[in-house]
PDB file of N, CA and C in Angstrom:
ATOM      1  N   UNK A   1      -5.624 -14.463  -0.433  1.00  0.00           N
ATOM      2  CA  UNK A   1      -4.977 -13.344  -1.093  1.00  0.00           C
ATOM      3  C   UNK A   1      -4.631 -12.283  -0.064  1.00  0.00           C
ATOM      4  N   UNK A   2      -3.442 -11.766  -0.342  1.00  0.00           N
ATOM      5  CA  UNK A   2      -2.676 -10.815   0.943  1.00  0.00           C
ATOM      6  C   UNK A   2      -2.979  -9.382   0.106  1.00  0.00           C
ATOM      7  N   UNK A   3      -3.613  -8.553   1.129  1.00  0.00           N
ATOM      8  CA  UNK A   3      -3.962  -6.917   0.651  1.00  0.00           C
ATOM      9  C   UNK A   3      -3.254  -6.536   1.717  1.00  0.00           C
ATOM     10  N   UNK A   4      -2.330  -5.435   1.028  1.00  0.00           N
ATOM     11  CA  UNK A   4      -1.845  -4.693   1.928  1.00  0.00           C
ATOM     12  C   UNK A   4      -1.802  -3.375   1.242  1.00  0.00           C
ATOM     13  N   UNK A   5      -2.388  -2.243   2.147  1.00  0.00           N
ATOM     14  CA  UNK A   5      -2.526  -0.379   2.441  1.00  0.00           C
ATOM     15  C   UNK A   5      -1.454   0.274   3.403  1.00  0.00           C
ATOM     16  N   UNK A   6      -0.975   1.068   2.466  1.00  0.00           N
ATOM     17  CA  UNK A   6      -0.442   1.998   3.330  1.00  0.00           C
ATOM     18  C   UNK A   6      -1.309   2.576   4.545  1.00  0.00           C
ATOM     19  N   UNK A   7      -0.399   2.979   5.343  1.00  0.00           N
ATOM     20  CA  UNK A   7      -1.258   3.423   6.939  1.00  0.00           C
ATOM     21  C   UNK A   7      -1.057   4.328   7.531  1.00  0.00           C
ATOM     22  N   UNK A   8      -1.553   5.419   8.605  1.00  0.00           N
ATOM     23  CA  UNK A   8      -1.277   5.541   9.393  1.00  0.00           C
ATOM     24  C   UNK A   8      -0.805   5.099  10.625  1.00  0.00           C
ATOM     25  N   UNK A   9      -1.275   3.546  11.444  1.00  0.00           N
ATOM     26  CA  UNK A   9      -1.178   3.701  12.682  1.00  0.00           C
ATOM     27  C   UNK A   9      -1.997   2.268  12.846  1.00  0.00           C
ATOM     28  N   UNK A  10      -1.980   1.466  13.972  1.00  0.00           N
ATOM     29  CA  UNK A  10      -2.204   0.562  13.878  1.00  0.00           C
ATOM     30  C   UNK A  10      -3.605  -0.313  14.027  1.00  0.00           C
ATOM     31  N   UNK A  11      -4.902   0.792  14.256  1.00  0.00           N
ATOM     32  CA  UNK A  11      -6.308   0.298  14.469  1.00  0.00           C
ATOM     33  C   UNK A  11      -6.864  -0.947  13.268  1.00  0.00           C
ATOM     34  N   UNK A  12      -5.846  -1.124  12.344  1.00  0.00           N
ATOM     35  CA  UNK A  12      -6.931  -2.220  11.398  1.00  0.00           C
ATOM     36  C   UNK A  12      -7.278  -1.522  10.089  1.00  0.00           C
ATOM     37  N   UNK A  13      -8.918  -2.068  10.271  1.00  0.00           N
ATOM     38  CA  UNK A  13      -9.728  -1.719   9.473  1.00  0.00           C
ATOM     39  C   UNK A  13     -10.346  -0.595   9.364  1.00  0.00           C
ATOM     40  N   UNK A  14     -10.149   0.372  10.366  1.00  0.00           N
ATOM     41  CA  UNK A  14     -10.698   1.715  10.897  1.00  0.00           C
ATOM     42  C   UNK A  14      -9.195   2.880  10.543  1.00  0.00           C
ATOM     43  N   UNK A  15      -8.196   2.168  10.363  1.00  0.00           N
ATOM     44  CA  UNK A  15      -7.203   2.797  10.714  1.00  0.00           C
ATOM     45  C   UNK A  15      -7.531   3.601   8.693  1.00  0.00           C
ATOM     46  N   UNK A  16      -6.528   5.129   8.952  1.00  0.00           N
ATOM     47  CA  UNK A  16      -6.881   5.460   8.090  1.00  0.00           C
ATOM     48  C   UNK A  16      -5.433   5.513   6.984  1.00  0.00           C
ATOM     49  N   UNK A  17      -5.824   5.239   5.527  1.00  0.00           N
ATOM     50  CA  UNK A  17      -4.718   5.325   4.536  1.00  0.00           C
ATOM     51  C   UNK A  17      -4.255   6.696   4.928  1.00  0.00           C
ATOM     52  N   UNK A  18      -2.418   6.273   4.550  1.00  0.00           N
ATOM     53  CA  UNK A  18      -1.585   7.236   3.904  1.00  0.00           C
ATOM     54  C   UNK A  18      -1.365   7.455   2.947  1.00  0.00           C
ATOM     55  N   UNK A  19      -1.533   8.943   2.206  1.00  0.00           N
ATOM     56  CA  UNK A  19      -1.864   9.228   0.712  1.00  0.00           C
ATOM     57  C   UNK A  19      -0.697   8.831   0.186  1.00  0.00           C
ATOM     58  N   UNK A  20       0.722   8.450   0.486  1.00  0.00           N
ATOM     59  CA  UNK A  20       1.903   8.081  -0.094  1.00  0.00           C
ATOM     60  C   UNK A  20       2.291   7.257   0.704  1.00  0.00           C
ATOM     61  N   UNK A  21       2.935   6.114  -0.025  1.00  0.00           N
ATOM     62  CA  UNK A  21       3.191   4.441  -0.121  1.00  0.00           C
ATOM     63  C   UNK A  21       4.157   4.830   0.743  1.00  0.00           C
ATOM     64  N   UNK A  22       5.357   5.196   0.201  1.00  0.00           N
ATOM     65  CA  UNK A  22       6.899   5.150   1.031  1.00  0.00           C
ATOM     66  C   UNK A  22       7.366   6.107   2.031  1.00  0.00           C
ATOM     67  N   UNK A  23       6.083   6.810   2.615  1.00  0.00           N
ATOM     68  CA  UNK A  23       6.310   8.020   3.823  1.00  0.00           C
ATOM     69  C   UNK A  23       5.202   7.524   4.554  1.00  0.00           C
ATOM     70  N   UNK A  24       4.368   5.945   4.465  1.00  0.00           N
ATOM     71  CA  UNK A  24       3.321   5.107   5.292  1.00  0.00           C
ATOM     72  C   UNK A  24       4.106   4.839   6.706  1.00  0.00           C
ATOM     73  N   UNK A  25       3.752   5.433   8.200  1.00  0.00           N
ATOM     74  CA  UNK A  25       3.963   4.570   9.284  1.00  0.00           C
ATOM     75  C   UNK A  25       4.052   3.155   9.032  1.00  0.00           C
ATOM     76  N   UNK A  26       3.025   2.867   8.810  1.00  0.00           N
ATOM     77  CA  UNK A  26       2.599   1.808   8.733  1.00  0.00           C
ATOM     78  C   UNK A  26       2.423   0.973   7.301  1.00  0.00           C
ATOM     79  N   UNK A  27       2.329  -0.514   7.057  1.00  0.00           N
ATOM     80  CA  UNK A  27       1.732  -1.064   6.592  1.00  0.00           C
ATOM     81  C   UNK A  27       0.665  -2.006   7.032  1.00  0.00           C
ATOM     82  N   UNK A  28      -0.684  -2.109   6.787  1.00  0.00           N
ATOM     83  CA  UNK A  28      -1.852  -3.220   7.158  1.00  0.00           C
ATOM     84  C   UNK A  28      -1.768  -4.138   6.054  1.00  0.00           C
ATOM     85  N   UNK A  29      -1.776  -5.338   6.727  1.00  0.00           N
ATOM     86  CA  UNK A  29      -1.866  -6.684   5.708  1.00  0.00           C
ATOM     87  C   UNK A  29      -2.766  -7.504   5.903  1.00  0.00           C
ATOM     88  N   UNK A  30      -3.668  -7.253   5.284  1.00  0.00           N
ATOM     89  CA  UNK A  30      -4.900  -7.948   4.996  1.00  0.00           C
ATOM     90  C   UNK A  30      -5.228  -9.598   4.352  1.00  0.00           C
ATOM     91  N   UNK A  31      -5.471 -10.473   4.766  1.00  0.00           N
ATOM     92  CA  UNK A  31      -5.531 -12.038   3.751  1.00  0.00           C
ATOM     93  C   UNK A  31      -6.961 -12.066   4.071  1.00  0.00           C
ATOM     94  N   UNK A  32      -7.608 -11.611   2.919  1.00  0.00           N
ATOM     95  CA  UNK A  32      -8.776 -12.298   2.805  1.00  0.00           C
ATOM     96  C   UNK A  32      -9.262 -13.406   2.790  1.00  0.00           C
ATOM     97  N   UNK A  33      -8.159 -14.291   2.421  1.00  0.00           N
ATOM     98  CA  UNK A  33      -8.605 -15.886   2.644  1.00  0.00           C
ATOM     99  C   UNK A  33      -9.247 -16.020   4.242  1.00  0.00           C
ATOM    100  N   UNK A  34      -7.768 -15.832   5.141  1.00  0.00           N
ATOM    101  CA  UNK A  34      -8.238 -15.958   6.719  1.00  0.00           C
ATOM    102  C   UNK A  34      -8.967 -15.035   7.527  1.00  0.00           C
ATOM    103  N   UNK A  35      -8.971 -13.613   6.955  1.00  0.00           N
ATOM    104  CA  UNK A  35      -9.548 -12.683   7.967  1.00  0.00           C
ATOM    105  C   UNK A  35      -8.475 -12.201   8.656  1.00  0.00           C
ATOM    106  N   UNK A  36      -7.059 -12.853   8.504  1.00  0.00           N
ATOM    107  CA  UNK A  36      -6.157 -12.056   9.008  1.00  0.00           C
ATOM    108  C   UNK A  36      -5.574 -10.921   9.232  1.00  0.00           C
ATOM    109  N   UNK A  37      -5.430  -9.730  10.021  1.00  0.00           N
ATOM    110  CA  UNK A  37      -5.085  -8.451   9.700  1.00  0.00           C
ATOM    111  C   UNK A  37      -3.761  -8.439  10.872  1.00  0.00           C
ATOM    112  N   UNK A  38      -2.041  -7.754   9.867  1.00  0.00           N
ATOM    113  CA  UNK A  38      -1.346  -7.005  10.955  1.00  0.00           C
ATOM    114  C   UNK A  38      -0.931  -6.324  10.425  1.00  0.00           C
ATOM    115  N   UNK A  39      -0.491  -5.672  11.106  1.00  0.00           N
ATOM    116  CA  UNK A  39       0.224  -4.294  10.774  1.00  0.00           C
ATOM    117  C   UNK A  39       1.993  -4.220  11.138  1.00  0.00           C
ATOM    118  N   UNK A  40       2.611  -3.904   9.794  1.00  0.00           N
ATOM    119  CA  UNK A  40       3.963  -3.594  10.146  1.00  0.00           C
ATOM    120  C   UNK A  40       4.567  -2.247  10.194  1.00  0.00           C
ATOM    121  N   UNK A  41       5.185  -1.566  11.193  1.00  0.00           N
ATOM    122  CA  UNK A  41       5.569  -0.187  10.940  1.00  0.00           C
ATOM    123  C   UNK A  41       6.751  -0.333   9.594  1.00  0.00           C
ATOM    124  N   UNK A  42       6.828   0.885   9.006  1.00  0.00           N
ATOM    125  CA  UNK A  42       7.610   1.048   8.410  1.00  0.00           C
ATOM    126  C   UNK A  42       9.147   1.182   8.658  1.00  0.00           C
ATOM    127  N   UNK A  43      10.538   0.501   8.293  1.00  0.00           N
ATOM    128  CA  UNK A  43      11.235   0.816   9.099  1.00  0.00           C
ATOM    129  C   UNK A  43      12.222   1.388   7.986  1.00  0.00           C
ATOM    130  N   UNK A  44      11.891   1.482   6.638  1.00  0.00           N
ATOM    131  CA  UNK A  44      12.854   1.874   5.520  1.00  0.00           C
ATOM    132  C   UNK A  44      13.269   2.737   5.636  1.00  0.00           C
ATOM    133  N   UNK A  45      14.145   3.054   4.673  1.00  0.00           N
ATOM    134  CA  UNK A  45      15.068   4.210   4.471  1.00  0.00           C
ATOM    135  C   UNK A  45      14.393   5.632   4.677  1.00  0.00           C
ATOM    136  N   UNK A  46      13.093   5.412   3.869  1.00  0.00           N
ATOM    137  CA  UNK A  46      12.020   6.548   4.297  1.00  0.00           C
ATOM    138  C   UNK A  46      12.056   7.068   5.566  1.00  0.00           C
ATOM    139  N   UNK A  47      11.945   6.120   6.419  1.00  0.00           N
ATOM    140  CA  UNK A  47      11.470   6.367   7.978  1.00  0.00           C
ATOM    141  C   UNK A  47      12.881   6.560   8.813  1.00  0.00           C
ATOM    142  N   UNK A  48      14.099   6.272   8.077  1.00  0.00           N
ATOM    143  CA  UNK A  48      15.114   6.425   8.546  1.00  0.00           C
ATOM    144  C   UNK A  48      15.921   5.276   9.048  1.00  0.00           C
ATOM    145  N   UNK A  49      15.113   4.494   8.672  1.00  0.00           N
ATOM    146  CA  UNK A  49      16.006   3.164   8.884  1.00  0.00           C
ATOM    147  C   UNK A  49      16.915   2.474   7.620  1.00  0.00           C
ATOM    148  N   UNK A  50      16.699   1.215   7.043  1.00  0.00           N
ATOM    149  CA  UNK A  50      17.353   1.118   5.869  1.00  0.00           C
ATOM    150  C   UNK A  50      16.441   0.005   5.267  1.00  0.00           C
ATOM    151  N   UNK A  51      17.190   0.015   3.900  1.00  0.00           N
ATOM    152  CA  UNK A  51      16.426  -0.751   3.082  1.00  0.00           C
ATOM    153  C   UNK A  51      15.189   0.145   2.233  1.00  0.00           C
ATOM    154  N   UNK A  52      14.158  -0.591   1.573  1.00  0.00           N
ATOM    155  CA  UNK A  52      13.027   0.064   0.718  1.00  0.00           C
ATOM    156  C   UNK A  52      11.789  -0.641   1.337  1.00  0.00           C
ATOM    157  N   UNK A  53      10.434   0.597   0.974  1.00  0.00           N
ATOM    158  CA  UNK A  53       9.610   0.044   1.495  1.00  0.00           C
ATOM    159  C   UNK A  53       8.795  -1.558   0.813  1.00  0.00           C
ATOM    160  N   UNK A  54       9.742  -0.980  -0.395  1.00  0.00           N
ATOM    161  CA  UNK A  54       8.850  -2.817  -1.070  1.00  0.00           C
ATOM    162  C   UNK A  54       9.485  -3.889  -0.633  1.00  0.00           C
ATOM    163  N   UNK A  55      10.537  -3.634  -0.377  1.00  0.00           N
ATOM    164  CA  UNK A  55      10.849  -5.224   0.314  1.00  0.00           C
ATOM    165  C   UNK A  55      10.344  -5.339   1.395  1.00  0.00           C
ATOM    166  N   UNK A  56       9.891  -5.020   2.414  1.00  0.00           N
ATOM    167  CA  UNK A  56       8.934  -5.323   3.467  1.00  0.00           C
ATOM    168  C   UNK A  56       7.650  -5.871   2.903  1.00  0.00           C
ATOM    169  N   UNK A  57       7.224  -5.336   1.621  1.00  0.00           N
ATOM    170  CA  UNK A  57       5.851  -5.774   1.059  1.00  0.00           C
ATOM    171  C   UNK A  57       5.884  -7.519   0.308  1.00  0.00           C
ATOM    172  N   UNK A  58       7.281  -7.332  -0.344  1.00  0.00           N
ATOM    173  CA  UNK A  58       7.554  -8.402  -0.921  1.00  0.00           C
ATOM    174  C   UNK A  58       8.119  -9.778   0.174  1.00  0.00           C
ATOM    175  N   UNK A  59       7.960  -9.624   1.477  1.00  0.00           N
ATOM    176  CA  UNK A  59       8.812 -10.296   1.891  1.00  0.00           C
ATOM    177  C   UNK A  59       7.589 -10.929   3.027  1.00  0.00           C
ATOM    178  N   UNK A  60       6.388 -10.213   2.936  1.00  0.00           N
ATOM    179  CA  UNK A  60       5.051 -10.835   3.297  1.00  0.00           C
ATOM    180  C   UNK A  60       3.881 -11.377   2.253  1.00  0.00           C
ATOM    181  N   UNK A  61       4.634 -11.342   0.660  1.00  0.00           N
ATOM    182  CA  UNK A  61       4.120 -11.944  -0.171  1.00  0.00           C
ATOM    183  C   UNK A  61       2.486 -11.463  -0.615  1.00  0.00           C
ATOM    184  N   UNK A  62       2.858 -10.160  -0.290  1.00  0.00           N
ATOM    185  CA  UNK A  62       1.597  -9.302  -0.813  1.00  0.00           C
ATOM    186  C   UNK A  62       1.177  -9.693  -2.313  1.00  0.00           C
ATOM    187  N   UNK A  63      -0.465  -9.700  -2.432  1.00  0.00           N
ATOM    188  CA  UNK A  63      -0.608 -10.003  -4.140  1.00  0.00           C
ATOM    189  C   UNK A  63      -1.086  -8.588  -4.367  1.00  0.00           C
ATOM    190  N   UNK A  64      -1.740  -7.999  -3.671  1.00  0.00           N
ATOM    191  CA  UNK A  64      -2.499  -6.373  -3.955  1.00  0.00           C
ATOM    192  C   UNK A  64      -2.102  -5.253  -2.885  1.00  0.00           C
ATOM    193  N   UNK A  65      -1.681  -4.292  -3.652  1.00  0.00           N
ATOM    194  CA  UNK A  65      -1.554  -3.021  -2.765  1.00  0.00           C
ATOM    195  C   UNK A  65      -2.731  -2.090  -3.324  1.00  0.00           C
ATOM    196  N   UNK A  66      -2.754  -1.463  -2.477  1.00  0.00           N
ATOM    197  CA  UNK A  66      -3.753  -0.306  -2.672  1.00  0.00           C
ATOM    198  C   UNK A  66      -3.475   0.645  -1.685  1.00  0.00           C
ATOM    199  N   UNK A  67      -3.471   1.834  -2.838  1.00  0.00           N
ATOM    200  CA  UNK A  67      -2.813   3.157  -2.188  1.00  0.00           C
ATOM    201  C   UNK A  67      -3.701   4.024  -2.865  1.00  0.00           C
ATOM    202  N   UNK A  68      -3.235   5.169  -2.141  1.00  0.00           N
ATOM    203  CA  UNK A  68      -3.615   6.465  -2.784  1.00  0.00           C
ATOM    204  C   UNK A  68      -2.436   6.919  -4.013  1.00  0.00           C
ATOM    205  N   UNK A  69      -1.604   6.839  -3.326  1.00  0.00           N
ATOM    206  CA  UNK A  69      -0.894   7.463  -4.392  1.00  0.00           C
ATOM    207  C   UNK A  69       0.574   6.668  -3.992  1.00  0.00           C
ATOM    208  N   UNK A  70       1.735   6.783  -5.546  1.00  0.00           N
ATOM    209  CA  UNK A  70       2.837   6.340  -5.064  1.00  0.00           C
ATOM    210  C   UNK A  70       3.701   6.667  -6.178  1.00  0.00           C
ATOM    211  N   UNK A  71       5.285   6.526  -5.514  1.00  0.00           N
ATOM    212  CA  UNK A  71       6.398   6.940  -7.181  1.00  0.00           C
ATOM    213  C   UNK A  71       6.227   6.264  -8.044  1.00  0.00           C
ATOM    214  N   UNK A  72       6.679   6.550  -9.342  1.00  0.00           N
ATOM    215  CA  UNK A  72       7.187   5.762 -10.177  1.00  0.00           C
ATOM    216  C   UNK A  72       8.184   4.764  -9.877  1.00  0.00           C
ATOM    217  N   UNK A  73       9.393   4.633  -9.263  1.00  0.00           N
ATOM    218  CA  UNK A  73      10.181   3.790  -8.516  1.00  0.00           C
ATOM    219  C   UNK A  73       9.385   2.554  -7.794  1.00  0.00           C
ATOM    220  N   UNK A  74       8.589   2.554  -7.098  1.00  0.00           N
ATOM    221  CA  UNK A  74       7.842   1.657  -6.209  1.00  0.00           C
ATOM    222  C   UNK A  74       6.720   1.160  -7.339  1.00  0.00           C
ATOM    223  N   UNK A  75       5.753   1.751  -8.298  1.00  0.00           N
ATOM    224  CA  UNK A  75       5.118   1.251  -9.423  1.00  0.00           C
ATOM    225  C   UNK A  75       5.975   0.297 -10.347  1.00  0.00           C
ATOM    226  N   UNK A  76       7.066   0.353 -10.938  1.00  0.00           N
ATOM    227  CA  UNK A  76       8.300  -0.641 -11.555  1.00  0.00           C
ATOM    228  C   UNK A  76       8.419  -1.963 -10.664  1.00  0.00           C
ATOM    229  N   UNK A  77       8.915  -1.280  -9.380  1.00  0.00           N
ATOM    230  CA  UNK A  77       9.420  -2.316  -8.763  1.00  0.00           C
ATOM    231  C   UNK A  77       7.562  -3.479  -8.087  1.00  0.00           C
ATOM    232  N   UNK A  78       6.707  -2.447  -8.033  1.00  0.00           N
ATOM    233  CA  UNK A  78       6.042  -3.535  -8.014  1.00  0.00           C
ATOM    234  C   UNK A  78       5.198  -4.587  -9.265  1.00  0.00           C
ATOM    235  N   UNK A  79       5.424  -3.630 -10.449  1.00  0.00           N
ATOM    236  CA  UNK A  79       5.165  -4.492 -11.655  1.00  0.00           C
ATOM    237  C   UNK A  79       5.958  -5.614 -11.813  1.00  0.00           C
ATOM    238  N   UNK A  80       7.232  -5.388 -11.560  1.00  0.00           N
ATOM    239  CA  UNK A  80       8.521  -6.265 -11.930  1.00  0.00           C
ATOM    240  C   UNK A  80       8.147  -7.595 -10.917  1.00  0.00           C
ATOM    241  N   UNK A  81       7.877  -7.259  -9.680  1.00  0.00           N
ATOM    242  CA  UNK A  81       7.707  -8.946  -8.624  1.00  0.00           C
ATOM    243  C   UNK A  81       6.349  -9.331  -8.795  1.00  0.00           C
ATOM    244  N   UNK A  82       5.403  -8.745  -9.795  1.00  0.00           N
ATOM    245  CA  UNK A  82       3.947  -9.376 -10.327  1.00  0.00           C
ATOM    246  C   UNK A  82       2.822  -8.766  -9.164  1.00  0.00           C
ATOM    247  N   UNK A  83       3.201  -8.138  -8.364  1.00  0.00           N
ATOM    248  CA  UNK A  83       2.173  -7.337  -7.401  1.00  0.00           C
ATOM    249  C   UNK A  83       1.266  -6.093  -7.789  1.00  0.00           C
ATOM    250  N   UNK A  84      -0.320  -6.411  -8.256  1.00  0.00           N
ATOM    251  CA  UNK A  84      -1.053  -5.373  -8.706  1.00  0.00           C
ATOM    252  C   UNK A  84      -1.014  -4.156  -8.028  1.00  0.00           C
ATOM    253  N   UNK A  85      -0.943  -3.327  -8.313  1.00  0.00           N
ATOM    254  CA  UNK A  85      -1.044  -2.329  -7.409  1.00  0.00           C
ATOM    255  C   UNK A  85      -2.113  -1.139  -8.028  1.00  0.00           C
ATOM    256  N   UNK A  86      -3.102  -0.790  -7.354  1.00  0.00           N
ATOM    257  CA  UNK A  86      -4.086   0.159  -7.666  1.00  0.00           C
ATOM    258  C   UNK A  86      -4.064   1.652  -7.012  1.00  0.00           C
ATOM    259  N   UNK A  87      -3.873   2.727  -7.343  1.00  0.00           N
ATOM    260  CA  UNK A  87      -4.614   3.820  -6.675  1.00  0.00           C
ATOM    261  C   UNK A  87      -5.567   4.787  -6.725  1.00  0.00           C
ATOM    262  N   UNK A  88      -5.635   5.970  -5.635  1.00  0.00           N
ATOM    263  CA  UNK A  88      -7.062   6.609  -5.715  1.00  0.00           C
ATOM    264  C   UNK A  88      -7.735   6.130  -4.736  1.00  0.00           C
ATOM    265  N   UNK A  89      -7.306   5.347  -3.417  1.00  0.00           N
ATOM    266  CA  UNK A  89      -7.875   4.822  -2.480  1.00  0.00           C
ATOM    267  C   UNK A  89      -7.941   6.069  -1.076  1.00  0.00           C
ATOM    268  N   UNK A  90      -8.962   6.147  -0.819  1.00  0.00           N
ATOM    269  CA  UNK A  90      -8.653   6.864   0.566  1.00  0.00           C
ATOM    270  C   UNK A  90      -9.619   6.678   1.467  1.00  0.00           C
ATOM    271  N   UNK A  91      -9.690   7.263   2.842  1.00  0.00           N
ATOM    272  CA  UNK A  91     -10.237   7.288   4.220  1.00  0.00           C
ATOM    273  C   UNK A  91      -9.812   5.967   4.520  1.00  0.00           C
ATOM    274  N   UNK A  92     -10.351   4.601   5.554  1.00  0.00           N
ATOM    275  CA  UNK A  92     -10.117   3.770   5.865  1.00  0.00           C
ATOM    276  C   UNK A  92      -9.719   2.428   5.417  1.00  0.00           C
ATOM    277  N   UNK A  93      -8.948   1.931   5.930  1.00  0.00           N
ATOM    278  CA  UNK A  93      -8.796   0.334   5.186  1.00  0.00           C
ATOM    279  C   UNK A  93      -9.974  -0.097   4.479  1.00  0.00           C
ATOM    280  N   UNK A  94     -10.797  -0.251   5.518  1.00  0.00           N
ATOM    281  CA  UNK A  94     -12.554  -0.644   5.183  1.00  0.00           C
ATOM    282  C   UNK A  94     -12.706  -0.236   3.379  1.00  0.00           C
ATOM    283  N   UNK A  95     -12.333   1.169   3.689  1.00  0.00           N
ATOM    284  CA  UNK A  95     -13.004   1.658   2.382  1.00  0.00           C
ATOM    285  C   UNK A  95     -12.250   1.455   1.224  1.00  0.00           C
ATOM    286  N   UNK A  96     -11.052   1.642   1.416  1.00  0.00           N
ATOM    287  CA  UNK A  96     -10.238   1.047   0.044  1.00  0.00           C
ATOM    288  C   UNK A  96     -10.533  -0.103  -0.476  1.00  0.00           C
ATOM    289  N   UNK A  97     -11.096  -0.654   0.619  1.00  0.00           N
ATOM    290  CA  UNK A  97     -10.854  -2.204   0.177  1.00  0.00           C
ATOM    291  C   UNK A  97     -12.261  -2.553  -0.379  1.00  0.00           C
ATOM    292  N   UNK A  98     -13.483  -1.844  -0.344  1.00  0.00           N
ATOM    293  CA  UNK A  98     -14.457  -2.263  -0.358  1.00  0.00           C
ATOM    294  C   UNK A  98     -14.336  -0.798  -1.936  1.00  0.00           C
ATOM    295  N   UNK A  99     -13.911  -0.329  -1.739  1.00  0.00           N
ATOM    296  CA  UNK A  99     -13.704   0.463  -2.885  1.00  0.00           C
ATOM    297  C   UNK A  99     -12.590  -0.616  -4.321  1.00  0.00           C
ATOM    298  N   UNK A 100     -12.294  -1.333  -4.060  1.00  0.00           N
ATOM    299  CA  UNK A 100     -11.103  -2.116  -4.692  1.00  0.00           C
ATOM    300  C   UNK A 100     -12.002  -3.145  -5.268  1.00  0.00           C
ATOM    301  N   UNK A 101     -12.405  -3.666  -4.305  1.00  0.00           N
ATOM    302  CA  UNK A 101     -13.627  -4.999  -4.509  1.00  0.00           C
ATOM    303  C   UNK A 101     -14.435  -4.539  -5.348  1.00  0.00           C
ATOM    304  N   UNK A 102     -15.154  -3.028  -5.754  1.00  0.00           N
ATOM    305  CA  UNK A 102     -15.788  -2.547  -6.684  1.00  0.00           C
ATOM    306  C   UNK A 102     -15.659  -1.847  -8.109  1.00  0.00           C
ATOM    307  N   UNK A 103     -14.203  -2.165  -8.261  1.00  0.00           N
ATOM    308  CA  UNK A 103     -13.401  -2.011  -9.642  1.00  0.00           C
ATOM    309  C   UNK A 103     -13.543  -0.214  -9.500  1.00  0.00           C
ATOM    310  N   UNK A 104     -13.458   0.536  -7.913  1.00  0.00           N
ATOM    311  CA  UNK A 104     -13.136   2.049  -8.414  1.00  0.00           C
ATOM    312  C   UNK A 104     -12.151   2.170  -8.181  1.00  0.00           C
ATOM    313  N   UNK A 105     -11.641   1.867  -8.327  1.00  0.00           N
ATOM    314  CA  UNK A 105      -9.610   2.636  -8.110  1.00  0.00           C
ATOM    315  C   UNK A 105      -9.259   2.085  -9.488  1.00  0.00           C
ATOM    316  N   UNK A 106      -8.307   2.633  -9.809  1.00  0.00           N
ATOM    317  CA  UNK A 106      -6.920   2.863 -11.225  1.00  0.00           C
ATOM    318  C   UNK A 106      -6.052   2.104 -10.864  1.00  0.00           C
ATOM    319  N   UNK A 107      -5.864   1.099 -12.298  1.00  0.00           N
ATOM    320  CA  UNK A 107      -4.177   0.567 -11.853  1.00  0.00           C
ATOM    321  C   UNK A 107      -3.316   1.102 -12.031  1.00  0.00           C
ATOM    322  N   UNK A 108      -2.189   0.971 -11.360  1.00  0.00           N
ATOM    323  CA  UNK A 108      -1.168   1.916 -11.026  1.00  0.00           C
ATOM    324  C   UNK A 108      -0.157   1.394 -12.426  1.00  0.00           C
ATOM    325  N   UNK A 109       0.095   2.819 -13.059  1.00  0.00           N
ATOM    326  CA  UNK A 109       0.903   2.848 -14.049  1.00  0.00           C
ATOM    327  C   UNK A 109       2.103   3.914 -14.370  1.00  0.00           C
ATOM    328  N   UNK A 110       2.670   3.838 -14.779  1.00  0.00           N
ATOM    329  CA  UNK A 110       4.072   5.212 -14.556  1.00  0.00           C
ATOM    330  C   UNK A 110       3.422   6.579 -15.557  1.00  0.00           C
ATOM    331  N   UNK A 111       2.344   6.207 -15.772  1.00  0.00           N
ATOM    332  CA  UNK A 111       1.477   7.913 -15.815  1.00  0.00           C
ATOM    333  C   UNK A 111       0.742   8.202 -14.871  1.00  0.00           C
ATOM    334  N   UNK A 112       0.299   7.485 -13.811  1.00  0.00           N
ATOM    335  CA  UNK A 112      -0.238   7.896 -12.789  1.00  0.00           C
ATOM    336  C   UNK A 112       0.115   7.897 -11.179  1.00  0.00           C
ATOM    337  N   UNK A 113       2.023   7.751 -11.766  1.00  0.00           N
ATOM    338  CA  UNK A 113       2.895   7.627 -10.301  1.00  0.00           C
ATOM    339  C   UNK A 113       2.773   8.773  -9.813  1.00  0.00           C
ATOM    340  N   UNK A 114       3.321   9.821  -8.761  1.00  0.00           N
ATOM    341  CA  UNK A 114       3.039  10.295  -8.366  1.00  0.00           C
ATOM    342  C   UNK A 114       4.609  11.019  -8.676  1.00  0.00           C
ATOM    343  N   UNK A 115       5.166  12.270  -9.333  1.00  0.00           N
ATOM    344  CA  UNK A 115       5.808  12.728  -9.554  1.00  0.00           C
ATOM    345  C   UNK A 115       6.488  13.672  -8.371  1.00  0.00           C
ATOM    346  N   UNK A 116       6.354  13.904  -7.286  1.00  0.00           N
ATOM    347  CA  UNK A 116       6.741  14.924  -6.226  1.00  0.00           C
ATOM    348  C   UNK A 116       6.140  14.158  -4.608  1.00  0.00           C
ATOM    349  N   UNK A 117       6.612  14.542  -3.549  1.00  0.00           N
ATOM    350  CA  UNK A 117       5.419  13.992  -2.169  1.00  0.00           C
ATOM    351  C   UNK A 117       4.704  15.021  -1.958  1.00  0.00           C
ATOM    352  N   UNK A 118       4.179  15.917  -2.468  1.00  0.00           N
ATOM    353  CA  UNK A 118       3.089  17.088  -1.844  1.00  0.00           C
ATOM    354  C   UNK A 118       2.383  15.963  -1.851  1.00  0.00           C
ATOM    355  N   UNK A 119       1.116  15.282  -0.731  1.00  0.00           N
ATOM    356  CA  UNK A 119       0.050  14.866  -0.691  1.00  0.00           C
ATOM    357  C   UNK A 119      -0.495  15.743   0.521  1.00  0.00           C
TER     358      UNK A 119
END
């Protein structure tokens, strides 16, 4: 199973979440099956490049995101390609994920998108 967190920057598992999905440097992609971890910078429209940040997510066949926070736009679009997405995650990969594994984070629903980017 492929977990992928928004990021800062590229340390891993130490590296720390970005409180919003589509203004993430980074994405970390996690497969728990292998132990695999990489990291893709962000290159979307966000960051000034083109395209959206979910198709980068969808196009490494992510099954779980976990964020802190994210739009309504990116919550749709990830309901619509079957990708859970949870938030309320913060400090390190480590911890989201071990926070995720323990049923504390919220699934992400269009009452708990994130209406503005103040984070």
């Amino acid at each position: 199973m492929k977990v992928c967190i928004p990021t800062m920057g590229g340390c891993g598992m130490d590296e720390a979440l970005c409180q919003h999905f589509g203004r993430a440097p980074t994405f970390t992609i996690i497969d728990l099956d292998t132990g695999t971890i990489r990291v893709l910078p962000n290159v979307s429209e966000h960051m000034g490049g083109s395209g959206l940040p979910t198709e980068t997510i969808f196009a490494e066949g992510v099954q779980v995101m976990i964020v802190g926070g994210l739009g309504p736009k990116a919550v749709s679009a990830f309901n619509q390609a079957g990708v859970d997405v949870f938030v309320g995650a913060t400090g390190t990969v480590k911890d989201a994920i071990e926070d995720w594994q323990a049923d504390m984070l919220t699934r992400a629903d269009l009452e708990n998108a994130c209406k503005d980017h103040k984070h």
